[in-house]
Protein backbone atom coordinates (compact mmCIF):
# COMPACT_ATOMS: atom_id res chain seq x y z
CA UNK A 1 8.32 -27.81 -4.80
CA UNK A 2 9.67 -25.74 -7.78
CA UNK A 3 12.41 -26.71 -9.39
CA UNK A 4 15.09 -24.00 -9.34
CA UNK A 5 17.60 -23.92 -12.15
CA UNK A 6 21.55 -23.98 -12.15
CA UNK A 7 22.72 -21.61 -8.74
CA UNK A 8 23.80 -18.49 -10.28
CA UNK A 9 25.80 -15.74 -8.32
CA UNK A 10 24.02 -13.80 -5.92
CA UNK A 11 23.41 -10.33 -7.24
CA UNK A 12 24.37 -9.07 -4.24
CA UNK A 13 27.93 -9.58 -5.08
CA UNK A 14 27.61 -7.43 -7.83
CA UNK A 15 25.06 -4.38 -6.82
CA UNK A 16 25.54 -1.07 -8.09
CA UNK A 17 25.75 2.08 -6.54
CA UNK A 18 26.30 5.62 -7.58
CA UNK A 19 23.74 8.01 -8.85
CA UNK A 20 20.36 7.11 -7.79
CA UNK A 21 19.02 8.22 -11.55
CA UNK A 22 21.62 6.18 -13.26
CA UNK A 23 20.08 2.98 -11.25
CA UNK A 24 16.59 4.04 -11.89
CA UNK A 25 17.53 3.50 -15.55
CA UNK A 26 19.38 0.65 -15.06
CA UNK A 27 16.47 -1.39 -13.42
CA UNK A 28 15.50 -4.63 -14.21
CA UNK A 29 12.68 -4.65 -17.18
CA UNK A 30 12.59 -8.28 -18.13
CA UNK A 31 11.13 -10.78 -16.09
CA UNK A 32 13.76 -13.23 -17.30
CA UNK A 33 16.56 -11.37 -16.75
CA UNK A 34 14.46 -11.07 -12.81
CA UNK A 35 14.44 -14.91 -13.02
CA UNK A 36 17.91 -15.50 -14.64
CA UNK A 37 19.58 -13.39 -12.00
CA UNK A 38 18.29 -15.47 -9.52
CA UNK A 39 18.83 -18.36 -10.85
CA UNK A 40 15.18 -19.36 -11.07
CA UNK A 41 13.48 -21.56 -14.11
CA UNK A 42 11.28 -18.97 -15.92
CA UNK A 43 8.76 -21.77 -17.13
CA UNK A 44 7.93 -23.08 -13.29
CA UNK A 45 7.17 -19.93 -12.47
CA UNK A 46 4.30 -19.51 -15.05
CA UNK A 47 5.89 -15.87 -15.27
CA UNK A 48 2.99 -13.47 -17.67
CA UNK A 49 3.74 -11.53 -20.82
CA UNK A 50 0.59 -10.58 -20.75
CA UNK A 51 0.51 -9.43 -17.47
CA UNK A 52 3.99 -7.77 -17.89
CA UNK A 53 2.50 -5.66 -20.78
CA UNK A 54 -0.41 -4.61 -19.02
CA UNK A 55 1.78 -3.18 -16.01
CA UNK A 56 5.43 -3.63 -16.75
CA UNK A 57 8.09 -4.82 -14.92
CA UNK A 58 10.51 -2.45 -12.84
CA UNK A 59 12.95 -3.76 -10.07
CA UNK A 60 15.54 -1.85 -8.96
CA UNK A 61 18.86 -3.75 -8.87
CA UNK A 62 19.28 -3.63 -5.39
CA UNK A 63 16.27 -4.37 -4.31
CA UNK A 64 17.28 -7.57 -6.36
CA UNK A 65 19.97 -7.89 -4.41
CA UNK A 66 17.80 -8.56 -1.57
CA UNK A 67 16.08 -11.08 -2.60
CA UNK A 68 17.27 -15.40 -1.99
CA UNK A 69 18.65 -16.64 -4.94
CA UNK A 70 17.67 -20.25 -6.21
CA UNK A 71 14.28 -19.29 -4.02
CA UNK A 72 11.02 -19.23 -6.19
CA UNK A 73 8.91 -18.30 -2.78
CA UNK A 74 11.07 -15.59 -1.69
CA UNK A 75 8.72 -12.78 -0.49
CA UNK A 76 10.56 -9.66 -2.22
CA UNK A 77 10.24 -11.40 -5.28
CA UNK A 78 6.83 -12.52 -5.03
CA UNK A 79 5.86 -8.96 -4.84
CA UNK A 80 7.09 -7.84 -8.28
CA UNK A 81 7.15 -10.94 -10.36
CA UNK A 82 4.10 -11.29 -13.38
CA UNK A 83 2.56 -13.97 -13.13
CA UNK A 84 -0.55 -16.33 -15.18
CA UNK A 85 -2.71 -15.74 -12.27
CA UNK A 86 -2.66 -11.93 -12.49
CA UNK A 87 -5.15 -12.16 -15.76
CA UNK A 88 -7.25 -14.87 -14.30
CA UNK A 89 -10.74 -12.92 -13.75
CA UNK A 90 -11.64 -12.43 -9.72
CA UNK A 91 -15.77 -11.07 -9.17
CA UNK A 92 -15.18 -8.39 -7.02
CA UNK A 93 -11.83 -6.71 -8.13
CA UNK A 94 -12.33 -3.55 -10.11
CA UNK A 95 -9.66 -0.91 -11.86
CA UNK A 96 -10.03 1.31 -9.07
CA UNK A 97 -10.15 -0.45 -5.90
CA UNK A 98 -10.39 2.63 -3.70
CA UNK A 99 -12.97 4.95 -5.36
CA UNK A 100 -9.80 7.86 -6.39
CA UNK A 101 -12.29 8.84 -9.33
CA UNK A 102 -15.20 9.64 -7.01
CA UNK A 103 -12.81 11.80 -4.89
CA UNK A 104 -11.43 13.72 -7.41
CA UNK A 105 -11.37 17.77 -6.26
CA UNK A 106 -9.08 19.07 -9.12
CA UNK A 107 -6.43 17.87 -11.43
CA UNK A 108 -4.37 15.45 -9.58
CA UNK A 109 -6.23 16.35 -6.13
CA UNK A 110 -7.72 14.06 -4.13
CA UNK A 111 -10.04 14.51 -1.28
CA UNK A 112 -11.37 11.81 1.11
CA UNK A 113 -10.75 12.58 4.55
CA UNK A 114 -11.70 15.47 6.19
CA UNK A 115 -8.28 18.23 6.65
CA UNK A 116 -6.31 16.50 3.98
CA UNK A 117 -5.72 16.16 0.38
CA UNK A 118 -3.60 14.05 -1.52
CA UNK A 119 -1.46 15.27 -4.67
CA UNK A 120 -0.74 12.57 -7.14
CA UNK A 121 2.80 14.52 -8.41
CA UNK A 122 3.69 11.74 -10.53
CA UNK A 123 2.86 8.47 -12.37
CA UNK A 124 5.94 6.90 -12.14
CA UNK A 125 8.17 4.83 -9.95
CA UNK A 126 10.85 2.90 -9.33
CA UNK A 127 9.52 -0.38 -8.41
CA UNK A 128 6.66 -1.94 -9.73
CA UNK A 129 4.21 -3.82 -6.96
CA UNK A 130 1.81 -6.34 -8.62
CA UNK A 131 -0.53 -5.86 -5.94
CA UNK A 132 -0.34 -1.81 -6.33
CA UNK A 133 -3.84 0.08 -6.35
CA UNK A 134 -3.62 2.17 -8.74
CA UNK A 135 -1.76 0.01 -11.74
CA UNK A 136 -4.40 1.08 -13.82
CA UNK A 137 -4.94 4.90 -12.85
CA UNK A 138 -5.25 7.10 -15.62
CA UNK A 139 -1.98 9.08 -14.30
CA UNK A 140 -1.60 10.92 -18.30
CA UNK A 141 -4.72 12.69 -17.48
CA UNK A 142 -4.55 12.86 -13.69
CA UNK A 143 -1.32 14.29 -12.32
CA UNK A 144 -1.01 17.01 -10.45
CA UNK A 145 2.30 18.42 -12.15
CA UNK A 146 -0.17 18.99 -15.20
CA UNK A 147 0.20 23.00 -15.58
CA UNK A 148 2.63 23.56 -13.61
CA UNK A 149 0.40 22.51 -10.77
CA UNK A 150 -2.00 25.16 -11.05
CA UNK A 151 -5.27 23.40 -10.66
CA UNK A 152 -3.99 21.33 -7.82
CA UNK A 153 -2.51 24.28 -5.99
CA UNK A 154 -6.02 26.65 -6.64
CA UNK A 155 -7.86 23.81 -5.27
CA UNK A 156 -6.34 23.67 -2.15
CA UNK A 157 -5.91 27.23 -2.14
CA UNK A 158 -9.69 27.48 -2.19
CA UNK A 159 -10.35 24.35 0.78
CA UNK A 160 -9.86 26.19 4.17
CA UNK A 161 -10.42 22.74 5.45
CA UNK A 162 -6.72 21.49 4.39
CA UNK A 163 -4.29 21.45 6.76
CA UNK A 164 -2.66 18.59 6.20
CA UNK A 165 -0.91 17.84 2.13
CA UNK A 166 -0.14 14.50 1.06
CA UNK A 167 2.70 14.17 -1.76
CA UNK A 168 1.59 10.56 -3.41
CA UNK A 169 1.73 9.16 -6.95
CA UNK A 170 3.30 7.04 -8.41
CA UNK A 171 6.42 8.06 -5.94
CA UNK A 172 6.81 11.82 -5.62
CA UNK A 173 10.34 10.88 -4.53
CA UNK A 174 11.03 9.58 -8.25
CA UNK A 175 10.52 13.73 -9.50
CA UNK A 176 13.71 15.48 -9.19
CA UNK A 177 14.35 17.55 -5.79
CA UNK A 178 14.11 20.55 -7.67
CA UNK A 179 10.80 19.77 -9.00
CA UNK A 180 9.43 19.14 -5.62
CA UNK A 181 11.41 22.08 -4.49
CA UNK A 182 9.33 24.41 -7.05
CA UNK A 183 5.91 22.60 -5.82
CA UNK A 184 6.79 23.26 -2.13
CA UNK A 185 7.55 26.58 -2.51
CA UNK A 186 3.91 27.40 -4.00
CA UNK A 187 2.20 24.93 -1.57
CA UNK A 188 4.19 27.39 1.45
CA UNK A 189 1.75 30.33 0.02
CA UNK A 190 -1.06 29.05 1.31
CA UNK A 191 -1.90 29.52 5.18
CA UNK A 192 -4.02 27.07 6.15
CA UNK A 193 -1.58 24.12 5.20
CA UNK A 194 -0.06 23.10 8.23
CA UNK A 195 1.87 19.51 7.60
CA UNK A 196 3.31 17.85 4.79
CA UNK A 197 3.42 14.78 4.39
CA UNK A 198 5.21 12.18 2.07
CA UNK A 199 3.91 8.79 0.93
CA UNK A 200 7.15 6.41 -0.91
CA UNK A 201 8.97 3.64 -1.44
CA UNK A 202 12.15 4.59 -2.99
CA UNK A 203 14.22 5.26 0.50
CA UNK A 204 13.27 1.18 0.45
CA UNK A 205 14.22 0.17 -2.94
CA UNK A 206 16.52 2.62 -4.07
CA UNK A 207 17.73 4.40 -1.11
CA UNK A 208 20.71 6.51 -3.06
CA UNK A 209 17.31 8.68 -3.66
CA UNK A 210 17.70 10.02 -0.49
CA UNK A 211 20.83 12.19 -1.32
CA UNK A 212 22.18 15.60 0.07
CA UNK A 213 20.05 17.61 -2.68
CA UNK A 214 16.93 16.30 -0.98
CA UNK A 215 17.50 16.08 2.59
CA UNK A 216 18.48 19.52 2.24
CA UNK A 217 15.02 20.42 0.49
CA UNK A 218 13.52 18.38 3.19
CA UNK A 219 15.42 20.30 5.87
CA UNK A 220 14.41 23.68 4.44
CA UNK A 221 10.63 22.95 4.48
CA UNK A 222 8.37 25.26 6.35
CA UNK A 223 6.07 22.55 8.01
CA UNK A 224 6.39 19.16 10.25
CA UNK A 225 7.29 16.87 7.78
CA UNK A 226 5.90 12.77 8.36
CA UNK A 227 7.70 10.13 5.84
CA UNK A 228 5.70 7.13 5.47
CA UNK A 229 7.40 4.54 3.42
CA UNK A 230 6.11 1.13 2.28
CA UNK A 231 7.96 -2.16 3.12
CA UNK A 232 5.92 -5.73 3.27
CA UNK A 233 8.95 -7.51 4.54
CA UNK A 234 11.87 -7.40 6.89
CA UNK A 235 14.34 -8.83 4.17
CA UNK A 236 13.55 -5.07 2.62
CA UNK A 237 15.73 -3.18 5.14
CA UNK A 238 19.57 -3.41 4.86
CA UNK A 239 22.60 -1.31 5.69
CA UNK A 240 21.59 0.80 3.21
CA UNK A 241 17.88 1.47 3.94
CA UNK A 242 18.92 1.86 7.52
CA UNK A 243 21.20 4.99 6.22
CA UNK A 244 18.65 6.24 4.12
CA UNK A 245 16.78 6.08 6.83
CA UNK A 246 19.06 8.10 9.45
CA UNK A 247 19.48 10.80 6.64
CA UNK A 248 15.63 11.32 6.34
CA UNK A 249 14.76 11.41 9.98
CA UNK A 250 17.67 13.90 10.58
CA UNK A 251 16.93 16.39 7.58
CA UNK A 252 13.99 17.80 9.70
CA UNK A 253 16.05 19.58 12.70
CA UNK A 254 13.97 22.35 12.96
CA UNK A 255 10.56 20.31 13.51
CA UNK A 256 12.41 17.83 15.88
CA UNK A 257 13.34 15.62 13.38
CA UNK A 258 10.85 13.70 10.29
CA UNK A 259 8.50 11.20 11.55
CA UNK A 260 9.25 7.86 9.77
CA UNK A 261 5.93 5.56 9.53
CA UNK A 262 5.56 2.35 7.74
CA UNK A 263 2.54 1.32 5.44
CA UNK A 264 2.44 -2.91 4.93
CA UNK A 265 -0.02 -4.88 2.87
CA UNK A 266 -0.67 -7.74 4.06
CA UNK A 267 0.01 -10.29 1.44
CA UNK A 268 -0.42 -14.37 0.61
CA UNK A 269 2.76 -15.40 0.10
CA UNK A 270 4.63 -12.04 1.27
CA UNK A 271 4.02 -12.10 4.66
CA UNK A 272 1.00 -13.92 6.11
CA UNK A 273 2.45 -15.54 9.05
CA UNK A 274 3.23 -13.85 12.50
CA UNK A 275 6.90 -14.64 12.38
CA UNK A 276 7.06 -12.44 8.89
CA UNK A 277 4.88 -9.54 10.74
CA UNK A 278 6.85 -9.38 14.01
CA UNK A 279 10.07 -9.16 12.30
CA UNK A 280 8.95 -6.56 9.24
CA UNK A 281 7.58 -4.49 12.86
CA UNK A 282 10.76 -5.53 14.90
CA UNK A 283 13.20 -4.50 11.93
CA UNK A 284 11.61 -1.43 10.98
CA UNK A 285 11.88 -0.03 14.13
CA UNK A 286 15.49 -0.76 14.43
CA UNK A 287 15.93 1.20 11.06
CA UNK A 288 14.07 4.18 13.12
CA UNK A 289 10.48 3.77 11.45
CA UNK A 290 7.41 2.87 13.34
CA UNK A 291 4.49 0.65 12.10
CA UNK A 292 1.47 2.57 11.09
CA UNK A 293 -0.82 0.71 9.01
CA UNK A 294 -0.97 -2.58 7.95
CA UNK A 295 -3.47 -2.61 5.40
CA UNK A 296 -5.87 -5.70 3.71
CA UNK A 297 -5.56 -5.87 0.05
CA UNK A 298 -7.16 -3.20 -1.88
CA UNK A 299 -9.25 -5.16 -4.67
CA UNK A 300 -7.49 -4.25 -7.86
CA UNK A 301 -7.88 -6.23 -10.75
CA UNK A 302 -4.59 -8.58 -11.21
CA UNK A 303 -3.95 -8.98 -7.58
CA UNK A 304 -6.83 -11.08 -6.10
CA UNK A 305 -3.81 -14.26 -5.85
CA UNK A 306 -2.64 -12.01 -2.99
CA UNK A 307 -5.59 -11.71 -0.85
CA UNK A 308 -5.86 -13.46 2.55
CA UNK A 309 -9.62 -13.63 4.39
CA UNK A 310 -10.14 -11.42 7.12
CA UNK A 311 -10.52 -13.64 9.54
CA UNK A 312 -6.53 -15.01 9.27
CA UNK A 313 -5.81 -11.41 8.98
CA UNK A 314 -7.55 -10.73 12.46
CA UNK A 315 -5.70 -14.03 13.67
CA UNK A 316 -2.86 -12.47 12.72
CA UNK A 317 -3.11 -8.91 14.35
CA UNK A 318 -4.21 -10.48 17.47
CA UNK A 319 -1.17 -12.44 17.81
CA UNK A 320 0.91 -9.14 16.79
CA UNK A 321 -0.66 -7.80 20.06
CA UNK A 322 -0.04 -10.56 22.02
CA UNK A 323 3.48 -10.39 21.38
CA UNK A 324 4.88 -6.88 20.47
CA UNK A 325 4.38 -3.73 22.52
CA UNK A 326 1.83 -1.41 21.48
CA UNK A 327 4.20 1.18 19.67
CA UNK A 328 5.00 -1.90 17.39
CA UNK A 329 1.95 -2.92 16.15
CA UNK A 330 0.40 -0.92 13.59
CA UNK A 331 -3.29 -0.46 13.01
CA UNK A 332 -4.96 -3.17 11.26
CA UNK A 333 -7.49 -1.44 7.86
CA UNK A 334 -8.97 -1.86 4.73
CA UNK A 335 -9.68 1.53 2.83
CA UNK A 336 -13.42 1.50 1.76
CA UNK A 337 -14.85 3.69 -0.80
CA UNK A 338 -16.58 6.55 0.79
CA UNK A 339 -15.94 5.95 4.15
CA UNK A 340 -14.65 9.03 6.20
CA UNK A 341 -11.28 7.31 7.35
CA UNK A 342 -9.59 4.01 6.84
CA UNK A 343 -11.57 1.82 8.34
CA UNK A 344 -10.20 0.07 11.26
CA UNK A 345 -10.76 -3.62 11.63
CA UNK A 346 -8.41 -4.34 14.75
């Protein structure tokens, strides 16, 4: 057991709110201060300068919020906390886990799967995830915002085969609304897209992001619009999310309404049991977003202390089955380089 230090208030009791850029500056930075607001001994931990240069810390404040303090296993924190092990070498983990170079069809364009491309908009956002992909993409040279987008937008312009744009990053929610605004309204010249859709994580850890300004961008989109966020735990929804939540799926009227999807990792530590799973499913849903994927760790370098074996992770999708109805369970994959889709291992 780790010692904990002296119980310190609970940051919930004093979680901001306002502005969602004045709490994107005001995000945690320091893995002390992470530790000290929780009341949590830094040297127990074995908490990483090293690793905190190498991808820095960033933790919104209410995401903070969220997490137990006095609890050194708490899952939240586990999943943006630096730690020794991160720099310990692992054969088999690379800088880019997923093969994003190899796919590369313009600047900031992606193309793996057949109909879709992905636009990296951005290199930031607001929460830093030591397990994330693409910690060490090149985003200075590989953003799609480069130019005012014109490379991206020419190469889908010239693929027929797109029908389907994926916003990605970083967070493309961490650009201002009018930035995405001027994006969409060149991506809306071109025929052959069809959907949009929107991969983030800041209606989970800073949902003030999802603010009139945007849901009324959303709402005047052209296309079906899909939202698929990214929460690991159930601990990561909260009155708040849940509104965030309500005001995304409602700011697509025309189409129906947004879909709302969630994207998990699963994650040693985070959630590798079934109880974890079956209430990240059962509580998502109740905040109006269905699973989609729950992914096994993509092999980046500095996250190999997260990995579980496949076999547990089939254990554990089987019991997901066994107990949750079929619209809660989301597909069990592991993206391989190359390969024509995620491929499915349950």
């Amino acid at each position: 057991m780790i010692p904990a230090a002296s119980p310190a208030p609970h940051p919930r009791d004093a979680a901001p709110s306002g502005d969602w850029r004045r709490l994107w500056r005001e995000a945690v930075r320091d893995p002390r201060e992470l530790l000290t607001l929780l009341g949590l001994d830094e040297a127990a931990l074995r908490i990483s300068d090293a690793a905190a240069a190498q991808f820095p810390v960033r933790v919104p404040r209410g995401f903070v919020a969220r997490m137990r303090a006095g609890d050194p296993h708490d899952p939240l924190l586990r999943q943006v906390l630096p730690l020794d092990v991160e720099m310990q070498p692992a054969p088999g983990f690379a800088l880019d886990a997923v093969g994003d170079a190899a796919a590369r069809a313009g600047h900031g364009v992606i193309r793996k799967y057949r109909g879709r491309a992905l636009l990296i908009t951005t290199g930031s956002c607001a929460v830093h995830c030591r397990y994330c992909f693409r910690r060490h993409f090149p985003y200075a040279e590989e953003t799609a915002a480069a130019g005012g987008w014109q490379e991206a937008l020419d190469a889908l312009r010239a693929d027929h085969d797109v029908s389907e744009v994926i916003l990605s990053g970083g967070d493309p929610l961490s650009l201002a609304t009018a930035k995405l605004a001027e994006l969409t309204t060149q991506l809306a010249d071109i025929p052959h897209i069809r959907r949009l859709r929107i991969h983030t994580r800041l209606p989970i850890v800073l949902p003030e992001r999802i603010d009139d300004e945007l849901t009324t961008w959303l709402g005047s989109l052209p296309w079906p619009v899909a939202v698929v966020v990214h929460a690991n735990h159930a601990n990561e929804f909260d009155a708040d999310v849940d509104a965030a939540m309500a005001r995304l799926r409602d700011a697509g009227r025309a189409f129906g309404g947004i879909a709302l999807l969630n994207q998990a990792v699963l994650l040693r530590g985070v959630n590798d049991s079934i109880e974890a799973l079956t209430a990240l499913c059962e509580r998502g849903y109740e905040a109006g977003v269905l699973p989609y994927y729950l992914h096994q760790l993509d092999r980046v370098q500095g996250a190999a202390h997260f990995e579980i074996p496949d076999s547990q992770a089939l254990a554990l999708h089987a019991e997901l089955v066994s107990r949750l109805p079929g619209y809660l369970v989301p597909r069990l994959v592991r993206e391989v380089a190359g390969d024509a889709s995620k491929r499915r291992l349950a």
